[in-house]
Protein backbone atom coordinates (compact mmCIF):
# COMPACT_ATOMS: atom_id res chain seq x y z
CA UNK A 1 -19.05 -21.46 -45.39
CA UNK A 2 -21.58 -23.11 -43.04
CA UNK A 3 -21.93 -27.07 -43.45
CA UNK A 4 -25.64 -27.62 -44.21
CA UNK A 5 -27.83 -30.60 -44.32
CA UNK A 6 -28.81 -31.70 -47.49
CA UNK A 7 -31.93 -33.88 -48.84
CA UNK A 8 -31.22 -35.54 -51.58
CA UNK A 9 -34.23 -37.33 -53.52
CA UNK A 10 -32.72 -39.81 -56.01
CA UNK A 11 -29.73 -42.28 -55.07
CA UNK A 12 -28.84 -42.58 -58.53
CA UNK A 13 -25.39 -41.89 -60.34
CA UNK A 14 -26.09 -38.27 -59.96
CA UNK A 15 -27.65 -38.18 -56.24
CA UNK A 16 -24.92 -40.53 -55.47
CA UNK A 17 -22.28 -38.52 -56.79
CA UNK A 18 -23.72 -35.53 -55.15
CA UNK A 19 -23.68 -37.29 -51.93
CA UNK A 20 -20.14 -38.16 -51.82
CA UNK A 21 -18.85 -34.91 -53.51
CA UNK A 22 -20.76 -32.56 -50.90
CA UNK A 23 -19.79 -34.12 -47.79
CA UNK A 24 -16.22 -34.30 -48.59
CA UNK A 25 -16.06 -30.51 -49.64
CA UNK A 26 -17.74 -29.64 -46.26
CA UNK A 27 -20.90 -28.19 -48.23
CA UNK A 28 -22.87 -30.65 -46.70
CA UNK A 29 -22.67 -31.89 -42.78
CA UNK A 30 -25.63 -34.36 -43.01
CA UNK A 31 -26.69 -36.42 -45.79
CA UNK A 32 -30.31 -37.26 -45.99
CA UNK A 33 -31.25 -39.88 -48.83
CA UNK A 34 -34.86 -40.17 -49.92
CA UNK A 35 -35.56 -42.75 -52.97
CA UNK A 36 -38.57 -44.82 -53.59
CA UNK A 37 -36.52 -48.30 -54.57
CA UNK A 38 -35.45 -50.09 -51.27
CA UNK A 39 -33.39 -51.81 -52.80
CA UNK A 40 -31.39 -48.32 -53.61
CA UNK A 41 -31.70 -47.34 -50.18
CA UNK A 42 -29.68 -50.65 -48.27
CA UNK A 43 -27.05 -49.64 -51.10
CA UNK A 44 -26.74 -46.33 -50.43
CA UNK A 45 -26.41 -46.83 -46.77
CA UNK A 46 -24.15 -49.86 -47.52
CA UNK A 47 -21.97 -47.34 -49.77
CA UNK A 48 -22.26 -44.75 -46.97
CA UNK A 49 -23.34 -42.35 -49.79
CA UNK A 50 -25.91 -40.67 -46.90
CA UNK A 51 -26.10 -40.77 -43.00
CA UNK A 52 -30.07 -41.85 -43.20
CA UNK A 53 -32.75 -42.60 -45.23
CA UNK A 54 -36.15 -40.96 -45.01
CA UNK A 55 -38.88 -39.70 -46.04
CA UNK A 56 -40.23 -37.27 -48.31
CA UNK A 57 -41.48 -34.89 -45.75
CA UNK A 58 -39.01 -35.86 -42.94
CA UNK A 59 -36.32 -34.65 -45.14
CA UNK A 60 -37.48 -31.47 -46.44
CA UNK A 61 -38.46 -30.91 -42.73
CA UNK A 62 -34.70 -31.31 -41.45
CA UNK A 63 -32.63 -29.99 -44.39
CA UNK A 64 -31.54 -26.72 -45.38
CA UNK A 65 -31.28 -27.84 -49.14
CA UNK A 66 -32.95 -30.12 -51.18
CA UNK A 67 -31.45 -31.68 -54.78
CA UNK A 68 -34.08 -33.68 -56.60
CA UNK A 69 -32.45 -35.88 -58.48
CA UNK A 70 -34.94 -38.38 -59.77
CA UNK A 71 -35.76 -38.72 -63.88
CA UNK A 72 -37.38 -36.10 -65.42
CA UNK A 73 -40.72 -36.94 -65.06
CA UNK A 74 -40.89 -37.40 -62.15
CA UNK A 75 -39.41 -34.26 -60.90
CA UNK A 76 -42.24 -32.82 -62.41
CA UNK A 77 -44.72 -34.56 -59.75
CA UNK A 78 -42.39 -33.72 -57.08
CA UNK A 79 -41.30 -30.47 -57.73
CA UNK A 80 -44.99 -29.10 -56.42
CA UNK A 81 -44.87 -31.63 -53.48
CA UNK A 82 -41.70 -30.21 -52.48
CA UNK A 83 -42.68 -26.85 -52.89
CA UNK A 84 -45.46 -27.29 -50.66
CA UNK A 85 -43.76 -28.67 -47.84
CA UNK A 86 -40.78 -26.33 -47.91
CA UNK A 87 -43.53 -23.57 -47.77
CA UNK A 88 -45.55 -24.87 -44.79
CA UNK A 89 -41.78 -24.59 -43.22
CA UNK A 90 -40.96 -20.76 -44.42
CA UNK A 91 -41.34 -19.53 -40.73
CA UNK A 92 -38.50 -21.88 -39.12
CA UNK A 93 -35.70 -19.80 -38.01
CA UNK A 94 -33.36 -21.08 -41.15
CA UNK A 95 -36.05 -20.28 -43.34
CA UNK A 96 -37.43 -22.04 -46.88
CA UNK A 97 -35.48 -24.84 -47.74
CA UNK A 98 -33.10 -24.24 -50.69
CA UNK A 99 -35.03 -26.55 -53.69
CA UNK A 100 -33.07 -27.28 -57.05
CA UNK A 101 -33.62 -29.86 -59.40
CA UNK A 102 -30.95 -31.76 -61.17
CA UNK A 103 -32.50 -32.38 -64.41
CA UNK A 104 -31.10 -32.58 -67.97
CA UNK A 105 -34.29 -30.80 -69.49
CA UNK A 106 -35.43 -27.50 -67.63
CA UNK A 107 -38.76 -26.19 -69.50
CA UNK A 108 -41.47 -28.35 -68.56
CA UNK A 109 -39.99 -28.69 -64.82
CA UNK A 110 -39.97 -25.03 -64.95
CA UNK A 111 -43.94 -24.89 -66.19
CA UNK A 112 -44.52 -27.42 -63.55
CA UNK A 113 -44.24 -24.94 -60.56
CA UNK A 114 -45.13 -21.41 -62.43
CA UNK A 115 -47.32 -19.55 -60.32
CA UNK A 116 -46.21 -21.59 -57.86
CA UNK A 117 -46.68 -19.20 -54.66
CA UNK A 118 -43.21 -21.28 -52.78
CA UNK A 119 -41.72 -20.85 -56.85
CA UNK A 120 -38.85 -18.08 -55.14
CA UNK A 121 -37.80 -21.30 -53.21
CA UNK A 122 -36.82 -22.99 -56.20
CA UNK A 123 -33.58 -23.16 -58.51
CA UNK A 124 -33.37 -24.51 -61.93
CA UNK A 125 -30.63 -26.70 -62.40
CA UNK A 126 -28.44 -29.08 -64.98
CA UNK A 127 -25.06 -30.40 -64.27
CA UNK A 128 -23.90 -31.30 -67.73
CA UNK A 129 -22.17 -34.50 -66.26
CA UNK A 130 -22.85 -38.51 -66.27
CA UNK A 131 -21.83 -41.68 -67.50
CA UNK A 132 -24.01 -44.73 -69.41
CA UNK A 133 -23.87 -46.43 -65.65
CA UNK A 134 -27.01 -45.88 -62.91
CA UNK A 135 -27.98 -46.47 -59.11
CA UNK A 136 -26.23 -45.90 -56.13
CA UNK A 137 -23.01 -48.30 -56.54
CA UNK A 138 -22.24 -46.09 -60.11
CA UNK A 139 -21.84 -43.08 -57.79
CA UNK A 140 -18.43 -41.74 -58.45
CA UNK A 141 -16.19 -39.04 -56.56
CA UNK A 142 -15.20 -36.50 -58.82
CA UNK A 143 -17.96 -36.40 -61.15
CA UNK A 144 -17.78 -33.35 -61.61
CA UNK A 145 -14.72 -31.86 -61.56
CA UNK A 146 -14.63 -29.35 -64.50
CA UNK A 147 -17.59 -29.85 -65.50
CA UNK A 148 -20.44 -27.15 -66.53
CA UNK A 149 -23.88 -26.52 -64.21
CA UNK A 150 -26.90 -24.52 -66.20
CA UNK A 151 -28.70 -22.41 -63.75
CA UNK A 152 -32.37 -21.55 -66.13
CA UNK A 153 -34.63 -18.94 -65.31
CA UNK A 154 -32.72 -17.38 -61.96
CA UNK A 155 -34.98 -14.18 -62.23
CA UNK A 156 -38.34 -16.40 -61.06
CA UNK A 157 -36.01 -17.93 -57.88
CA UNK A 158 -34.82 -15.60 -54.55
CA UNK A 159 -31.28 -14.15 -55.06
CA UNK A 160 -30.04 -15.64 -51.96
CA UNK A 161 -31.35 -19.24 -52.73
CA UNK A 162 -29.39 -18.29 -56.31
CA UNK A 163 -26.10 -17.49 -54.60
CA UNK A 164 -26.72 -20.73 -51.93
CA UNK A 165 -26.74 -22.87 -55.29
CA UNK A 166 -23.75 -21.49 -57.03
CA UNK A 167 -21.94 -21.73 -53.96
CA UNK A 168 -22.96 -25.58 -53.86
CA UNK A 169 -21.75 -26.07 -57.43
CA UNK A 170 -18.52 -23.98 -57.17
CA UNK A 171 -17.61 -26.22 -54.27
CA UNK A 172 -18.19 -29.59 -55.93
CA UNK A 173 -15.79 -27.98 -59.01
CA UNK A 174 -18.15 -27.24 -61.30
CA UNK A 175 -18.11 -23.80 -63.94
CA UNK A 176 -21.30 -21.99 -63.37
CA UNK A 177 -23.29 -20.31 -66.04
CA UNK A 178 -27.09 -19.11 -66.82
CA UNK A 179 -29.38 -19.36 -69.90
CA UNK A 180 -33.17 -19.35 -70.25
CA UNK A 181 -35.35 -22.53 -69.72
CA UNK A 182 -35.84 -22.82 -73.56
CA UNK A 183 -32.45 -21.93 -75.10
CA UNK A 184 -31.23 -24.83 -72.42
CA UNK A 185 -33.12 -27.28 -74.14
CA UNK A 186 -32.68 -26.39 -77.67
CA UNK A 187 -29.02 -26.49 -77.45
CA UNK A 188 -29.15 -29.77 -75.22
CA UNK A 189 -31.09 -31.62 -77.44
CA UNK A 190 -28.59 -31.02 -80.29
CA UNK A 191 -25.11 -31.99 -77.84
CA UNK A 192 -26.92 -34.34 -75.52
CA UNK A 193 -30.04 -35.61 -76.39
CA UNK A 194 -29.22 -36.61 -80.35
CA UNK A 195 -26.18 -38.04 -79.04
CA UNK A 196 -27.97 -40.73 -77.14
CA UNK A 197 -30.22 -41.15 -79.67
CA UNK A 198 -27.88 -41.55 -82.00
CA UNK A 199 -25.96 -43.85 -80.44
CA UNK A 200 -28.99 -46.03 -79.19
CA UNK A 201 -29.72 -46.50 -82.87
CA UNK A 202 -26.45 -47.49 -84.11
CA UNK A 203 -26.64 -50.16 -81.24
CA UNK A 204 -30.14 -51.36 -82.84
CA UNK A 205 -28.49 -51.30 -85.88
CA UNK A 206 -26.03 -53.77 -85.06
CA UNK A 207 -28.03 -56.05 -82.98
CA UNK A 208 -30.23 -56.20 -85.72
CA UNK A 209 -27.48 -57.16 -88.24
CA UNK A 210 -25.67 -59.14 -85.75
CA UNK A 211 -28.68 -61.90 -85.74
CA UNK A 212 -27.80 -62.51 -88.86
CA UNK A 213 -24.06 -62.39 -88.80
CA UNK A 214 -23.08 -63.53 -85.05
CA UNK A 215 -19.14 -62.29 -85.70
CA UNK A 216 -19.76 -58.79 -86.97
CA UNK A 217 -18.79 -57.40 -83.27
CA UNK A 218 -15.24 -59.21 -83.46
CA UNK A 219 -14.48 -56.32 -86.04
CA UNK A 220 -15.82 -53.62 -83.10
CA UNK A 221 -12.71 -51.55 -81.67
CA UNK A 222 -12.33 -48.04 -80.07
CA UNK A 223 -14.55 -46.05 -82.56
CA UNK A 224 -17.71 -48.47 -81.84
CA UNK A 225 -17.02 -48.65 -78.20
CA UNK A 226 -17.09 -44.52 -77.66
CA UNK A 227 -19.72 -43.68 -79.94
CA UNK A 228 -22.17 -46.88 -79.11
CA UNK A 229 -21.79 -46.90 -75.31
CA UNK A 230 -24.64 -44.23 -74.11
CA UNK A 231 -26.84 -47.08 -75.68
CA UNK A 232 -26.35 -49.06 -72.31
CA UNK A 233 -28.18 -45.57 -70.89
CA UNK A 234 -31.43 -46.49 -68.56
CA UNK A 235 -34.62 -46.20 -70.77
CA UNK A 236 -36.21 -45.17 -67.79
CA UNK A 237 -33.93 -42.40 -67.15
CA UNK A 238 -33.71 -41.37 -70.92
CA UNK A 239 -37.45 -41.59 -72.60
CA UNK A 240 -38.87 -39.35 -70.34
CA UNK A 241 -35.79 -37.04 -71.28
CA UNK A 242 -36.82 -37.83 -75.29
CA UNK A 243 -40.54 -36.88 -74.36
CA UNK A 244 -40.06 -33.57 -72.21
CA UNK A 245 -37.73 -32.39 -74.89
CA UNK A 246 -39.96 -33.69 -78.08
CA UNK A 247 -39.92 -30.71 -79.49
CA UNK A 248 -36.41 -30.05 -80.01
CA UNK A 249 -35.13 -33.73 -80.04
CA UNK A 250 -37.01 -34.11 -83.23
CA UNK A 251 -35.98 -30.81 -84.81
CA UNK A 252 -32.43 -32.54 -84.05
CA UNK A 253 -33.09 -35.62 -85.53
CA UNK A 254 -34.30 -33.75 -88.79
CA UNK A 255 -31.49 -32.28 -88.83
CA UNK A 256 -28.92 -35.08 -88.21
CA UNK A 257 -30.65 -37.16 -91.19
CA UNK A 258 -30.21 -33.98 -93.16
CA UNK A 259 -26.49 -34.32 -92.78
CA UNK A 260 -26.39 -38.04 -93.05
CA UNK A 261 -28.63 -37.88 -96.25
CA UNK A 262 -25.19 -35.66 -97.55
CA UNK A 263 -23.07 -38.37 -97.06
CA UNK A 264 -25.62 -41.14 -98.51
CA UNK A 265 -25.71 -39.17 -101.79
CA UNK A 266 -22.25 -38.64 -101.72
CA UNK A 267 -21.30 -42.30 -101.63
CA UNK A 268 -24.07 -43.08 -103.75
CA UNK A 269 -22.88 -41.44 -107.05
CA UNK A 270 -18.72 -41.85 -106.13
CA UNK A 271 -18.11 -38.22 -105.49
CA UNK A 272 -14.90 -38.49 -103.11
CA UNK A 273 -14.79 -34.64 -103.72
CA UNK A 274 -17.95 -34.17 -101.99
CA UNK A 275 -17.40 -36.52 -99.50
CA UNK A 276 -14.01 -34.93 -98.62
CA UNK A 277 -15.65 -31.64 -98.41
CA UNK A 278 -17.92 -32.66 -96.42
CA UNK A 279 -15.80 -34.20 -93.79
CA UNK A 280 -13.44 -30.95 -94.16
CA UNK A 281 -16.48 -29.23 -92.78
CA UNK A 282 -17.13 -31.31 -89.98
CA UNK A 283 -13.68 -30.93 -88.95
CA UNK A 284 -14.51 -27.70 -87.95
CA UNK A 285 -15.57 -29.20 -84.38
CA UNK A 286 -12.08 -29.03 -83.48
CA UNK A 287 -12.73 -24.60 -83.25
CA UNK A 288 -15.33 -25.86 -80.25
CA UNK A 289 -14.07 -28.75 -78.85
CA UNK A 290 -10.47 -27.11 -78.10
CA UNK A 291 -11.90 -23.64 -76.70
């Protein structure tokens, strides 16, 4: 494997984590960083998460790959930026720059560049990793270790800038697999997406009751902690998520107050029958949380 440099755009938890993880494999020689809060950019450099900070164009003119790893929404306004640049380069004697995005919804980033005539250039991406922590200092080692990378649409991007991705992941630990733009976000709005959701209104919920009863979080323990901690999850980084993915976040949400609407009836005329059955059935995560 040759070291390469790599551009990353976004000095986030995920950039970050890239950052470190890639240079210590030996993916990555050179780390360029690229991130429009300064602030981010003395931290990353004080971290030593990259060897420089640039620009926009600098980097895609001195990398072999770049990883956008900016919210959503904004990948979507880079994406075709990028594109553009890494296409005016095409003739240099190492080619297009490799371009993948690091997204956790793939659809609309995927509209953003079709027809696109530098699309080839381009790799879908989603490395189903992250904690409820952000910028450069929540950067962490061996983020993904284990972990699973989504690879959408690999039919509209060049076979060798396919294989140049997978290689990336496989050295930074993670289990490669591919799936179409839209079945990506159907199923991630039901494991991921209603999760944070979910637990950003429980949090609301006891805020809200909390102003009325200060001590109700003395009672909090383990089971509040794990399922209430995404709420301390960056709005910016997550309502652009909620908004990309509308359509199937709300199908979700139908769907979870379906289920919870079970329960409320349930408790509401004293069937413990019911309610046992109805926990027996949700037990049944075990079959596809232990595979």
């Amino acid at each position: 494997m040759q070291s390469k440099v790599v551009c990353i755009v976004g000095l986030g938890l995920i950039g970050g984590s890239m950052a470190i993880t890639l240079k210590k494999s030996g993916f990555a020689s050179k780390i360029l960083g690229v991130d429009s809060s300064g602030p981010n950019c003395i931290k990353a450099m004080g971290l030593e998460l990259v060897d420089d900070i640039c620009s926009l164009e600098q980097g895609v003119a001195a990398s072999d790959m770049v990883l956008l790893c900016t919210p959503v929404d904004s990948i979507c306004e880079l994406l075709p930026m990028v594109l553009d640049l890494a296409g005016s380069m095409a003739s240099r004697p190492n080619g297009c720059p490799v371009i993948a995005d690091m997204g956790s919804t793939k659809s609309r980033i995927v509209e953003s560049v079709e027809g696109h005539p530098h699309r080839n250039c381009f790799v879908a991406v989603h490395p189903i990793a992250g904690t409820e922590h952000s910028g450069p200092e929540a950067a962490l080692p061996r983020l993904f270790d284990g972990k699973n990378a989504i690879l959408c649409n690999v039919a509209q991007s060049d076979p060798d800038a396919v294989a140049t991705v997978e290689e990336m992941l496989e050295t930074i630990g993670m289990k490669v697999s591919h799936m179409d733009a839209q079945s990506h976000d159907l199923h991630v709005a039901y494991v991921s997406h209603l999760s944070h959701l979910t637990s950003f209104s429980l949090a609301l919920s006891v805020l809200d009751k909390e102003k009325m009863e200060g001590n109700i979080l003395t009672l909090a323990a383990g089971g509040f902690d794990s399922t209430v901690r995404l709420a301390k999850s960056r709005g910016e980084t997550w309502a652009p998520i909620f908004l990309q993915n509308r359509e199937f976040v709300l199908e979700a949400i139908d769907s979870y107050i379906k289920c919870m609407m079970l329960f409320r009836d349930a408790l509401y005329i004293r069937d413990i029958d019911r309610l046992h059955n109805l926990m027996g059935s949700a037990n049944d995560i075990k079959r596809v949380l232990d595979r």
